[in-house]
N, C-alpha and C. Protein backbone atom coordinates (compact mmCIF):
# COMPACT_ATOMS: atom_id res chain seq x y z
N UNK A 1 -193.51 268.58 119.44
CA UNK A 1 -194.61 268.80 118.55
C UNK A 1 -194.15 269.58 117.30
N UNK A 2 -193.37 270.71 117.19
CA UNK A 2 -192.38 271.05 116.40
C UNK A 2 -192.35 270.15 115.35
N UNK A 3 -191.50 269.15 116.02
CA UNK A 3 -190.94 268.25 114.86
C UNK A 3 -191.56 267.69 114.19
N UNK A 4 -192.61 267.31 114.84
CA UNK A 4 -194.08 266.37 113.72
C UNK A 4 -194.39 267.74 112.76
N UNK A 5 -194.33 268.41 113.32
CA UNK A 5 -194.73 269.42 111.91
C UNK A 5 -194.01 269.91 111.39
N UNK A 6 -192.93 270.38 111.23
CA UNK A 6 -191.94 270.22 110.44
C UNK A 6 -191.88 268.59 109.38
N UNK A 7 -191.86 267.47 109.97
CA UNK A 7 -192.19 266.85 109.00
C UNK A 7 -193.23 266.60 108.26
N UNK A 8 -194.50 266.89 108.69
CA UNK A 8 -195.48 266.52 107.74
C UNK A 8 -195.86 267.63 107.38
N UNK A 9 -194.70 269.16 107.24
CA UNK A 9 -195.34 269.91 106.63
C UNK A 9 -193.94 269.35 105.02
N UNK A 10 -193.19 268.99 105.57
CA UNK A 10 -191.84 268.47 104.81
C UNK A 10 -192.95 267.21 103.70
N UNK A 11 -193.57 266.46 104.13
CA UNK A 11 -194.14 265.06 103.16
C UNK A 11 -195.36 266.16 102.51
N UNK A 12 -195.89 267.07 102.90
CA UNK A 12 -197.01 267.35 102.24
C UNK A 12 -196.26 268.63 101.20
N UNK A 13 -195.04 269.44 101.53
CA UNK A 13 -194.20 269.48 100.41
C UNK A 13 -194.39 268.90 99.32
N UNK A 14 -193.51 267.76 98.98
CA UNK A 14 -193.05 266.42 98.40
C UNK A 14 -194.85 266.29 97.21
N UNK A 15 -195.29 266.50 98.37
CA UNK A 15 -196.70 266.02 97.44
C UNK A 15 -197.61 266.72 96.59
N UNK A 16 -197.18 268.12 97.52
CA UNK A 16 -197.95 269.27 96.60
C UNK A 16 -197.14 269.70 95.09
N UNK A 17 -196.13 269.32 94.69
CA UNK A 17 -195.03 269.62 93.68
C UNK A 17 -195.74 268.71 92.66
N UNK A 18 -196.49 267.28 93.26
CA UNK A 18 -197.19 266.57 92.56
C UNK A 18 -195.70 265.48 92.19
N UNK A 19 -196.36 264.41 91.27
CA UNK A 19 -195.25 263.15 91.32
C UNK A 19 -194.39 263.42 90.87
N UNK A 20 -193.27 263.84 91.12
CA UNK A 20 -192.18 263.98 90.14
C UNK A 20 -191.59 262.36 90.66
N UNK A 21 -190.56 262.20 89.77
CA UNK A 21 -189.71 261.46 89.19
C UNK A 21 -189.25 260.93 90.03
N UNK A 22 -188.86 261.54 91.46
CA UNK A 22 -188.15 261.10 92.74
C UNK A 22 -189.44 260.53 93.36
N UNK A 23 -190.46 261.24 93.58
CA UNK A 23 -191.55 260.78 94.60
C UNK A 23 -191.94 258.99 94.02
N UNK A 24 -192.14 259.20 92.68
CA UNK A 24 -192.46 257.72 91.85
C UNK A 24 -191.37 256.48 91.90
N UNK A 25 -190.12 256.86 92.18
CA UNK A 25 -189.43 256.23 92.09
C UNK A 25 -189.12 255.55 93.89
N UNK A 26 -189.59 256.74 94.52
CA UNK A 26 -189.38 256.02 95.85
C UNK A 26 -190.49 255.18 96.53
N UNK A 27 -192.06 255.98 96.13
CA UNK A 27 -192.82 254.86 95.95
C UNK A 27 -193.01 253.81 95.70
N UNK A 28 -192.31 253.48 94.61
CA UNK A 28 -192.46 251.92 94.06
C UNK A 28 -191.42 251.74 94.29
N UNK A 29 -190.52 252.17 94.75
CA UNK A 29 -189.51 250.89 95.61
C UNK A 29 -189.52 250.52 96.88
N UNK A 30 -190.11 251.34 97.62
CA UNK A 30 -190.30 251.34 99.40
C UNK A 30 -191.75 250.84 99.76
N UNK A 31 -192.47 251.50 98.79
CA UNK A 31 -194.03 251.30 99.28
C UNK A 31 -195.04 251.13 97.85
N UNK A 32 -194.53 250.27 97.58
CA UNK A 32 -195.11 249.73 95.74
C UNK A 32 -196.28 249.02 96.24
N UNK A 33 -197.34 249.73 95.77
CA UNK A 33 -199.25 249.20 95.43
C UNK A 33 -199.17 248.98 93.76
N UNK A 34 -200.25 247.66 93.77
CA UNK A 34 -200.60 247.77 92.67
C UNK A 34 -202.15 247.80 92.13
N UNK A 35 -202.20 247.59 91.48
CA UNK A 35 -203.99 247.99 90.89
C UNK A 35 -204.39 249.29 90.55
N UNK A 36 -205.49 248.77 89.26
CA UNK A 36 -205.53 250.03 89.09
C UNK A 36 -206.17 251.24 89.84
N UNK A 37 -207.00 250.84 90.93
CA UNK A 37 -207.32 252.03 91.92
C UNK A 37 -206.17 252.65 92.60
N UNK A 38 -205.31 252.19 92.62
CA UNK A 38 -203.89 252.82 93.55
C UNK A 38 -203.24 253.93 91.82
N UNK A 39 -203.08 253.40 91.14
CA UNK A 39 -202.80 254.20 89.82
C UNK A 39 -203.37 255.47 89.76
N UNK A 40 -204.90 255.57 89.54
CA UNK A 40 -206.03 256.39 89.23
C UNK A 40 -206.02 257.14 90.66
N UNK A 41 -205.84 257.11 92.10
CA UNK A 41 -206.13 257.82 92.84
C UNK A 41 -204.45 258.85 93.64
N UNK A 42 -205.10 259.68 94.32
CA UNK A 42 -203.72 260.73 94.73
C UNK A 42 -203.00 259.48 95.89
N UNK A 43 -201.97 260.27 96.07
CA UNK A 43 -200.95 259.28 97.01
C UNK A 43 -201.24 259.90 98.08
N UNK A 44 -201.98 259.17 99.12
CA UNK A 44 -201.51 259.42 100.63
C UNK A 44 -200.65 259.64 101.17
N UNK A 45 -200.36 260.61 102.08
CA UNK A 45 -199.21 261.20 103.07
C UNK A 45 -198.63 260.03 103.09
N UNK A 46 -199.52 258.75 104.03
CA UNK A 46 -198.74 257.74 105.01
C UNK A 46 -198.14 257.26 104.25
N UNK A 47 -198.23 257.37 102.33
CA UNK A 47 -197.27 256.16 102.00
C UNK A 47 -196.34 256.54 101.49
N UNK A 48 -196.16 258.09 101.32
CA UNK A 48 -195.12 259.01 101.32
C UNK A 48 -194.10 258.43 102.55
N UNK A 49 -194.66 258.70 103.46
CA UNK A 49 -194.19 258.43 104.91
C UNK A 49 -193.89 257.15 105.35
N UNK A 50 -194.42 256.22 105.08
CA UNK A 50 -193.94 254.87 105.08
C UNK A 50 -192.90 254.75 103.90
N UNK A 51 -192.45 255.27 102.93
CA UNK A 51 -191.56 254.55 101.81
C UNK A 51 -190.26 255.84 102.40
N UNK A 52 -189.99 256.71 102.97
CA UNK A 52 -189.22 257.84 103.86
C UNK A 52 -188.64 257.04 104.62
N UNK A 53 -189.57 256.29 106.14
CA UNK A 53 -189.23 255.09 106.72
C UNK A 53 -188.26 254.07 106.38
N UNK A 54 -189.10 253.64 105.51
CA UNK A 54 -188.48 252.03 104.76
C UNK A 54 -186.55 252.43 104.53
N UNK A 55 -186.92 253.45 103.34
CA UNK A 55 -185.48 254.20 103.18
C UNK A 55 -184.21 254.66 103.89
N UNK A 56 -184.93 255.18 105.01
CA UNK A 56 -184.13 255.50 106.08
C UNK A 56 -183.51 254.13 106.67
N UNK A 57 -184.82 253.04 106.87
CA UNK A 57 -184.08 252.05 107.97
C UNK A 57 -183.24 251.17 107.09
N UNK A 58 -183.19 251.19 105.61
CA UNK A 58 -182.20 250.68 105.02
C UNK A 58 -181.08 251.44 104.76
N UNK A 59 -180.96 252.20 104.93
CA UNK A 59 -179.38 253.37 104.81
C UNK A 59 -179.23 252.74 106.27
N UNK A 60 -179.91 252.96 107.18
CA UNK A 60 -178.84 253.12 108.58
C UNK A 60 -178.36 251.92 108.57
N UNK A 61 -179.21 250.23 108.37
CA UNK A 61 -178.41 249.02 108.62
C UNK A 61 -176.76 249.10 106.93
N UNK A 62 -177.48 249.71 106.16
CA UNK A 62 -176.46 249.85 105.30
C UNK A 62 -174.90 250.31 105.63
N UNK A 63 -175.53 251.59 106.47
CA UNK A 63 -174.33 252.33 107.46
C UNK A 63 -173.68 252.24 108.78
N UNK A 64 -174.11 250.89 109.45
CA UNK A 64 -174.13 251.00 110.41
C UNK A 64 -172.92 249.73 111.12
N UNK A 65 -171.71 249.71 111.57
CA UNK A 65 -171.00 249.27 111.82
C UNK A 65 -170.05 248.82 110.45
């Protein structure tokens, strides 16, 4: 249980700093919405957390044998 909070105190980090440059850039490459309601509204944890995911499982097949 630890660890879940440690990370989602780690993504709600990330979010409270507000979008920087890294957060936008990993968004729209891991977990890219479009429209303008996704523009105009705050970013959800999960898609923080889903584009973290995405990232990760492409480094490991990247790294992996």
């Amino acid at each position: 249980m630890m660890v879940i909070t440690l990370a989602i105190d780690f993504l709600l980090y990330l979010l409270q700093k507000g979008r920087t440059e890294l957060i936008e850039k990993l968004l729209n490459t891991w977990c890219p919405r479009t429209g303008n309601r996704c523009r105009n509204t705050s970013t959800p944890i999960y898609r923080l957390r889903l584009a973290l995911s995405h990232l990760w499982n492409y480094w490991l097949i990247q790294n992996s044998g």
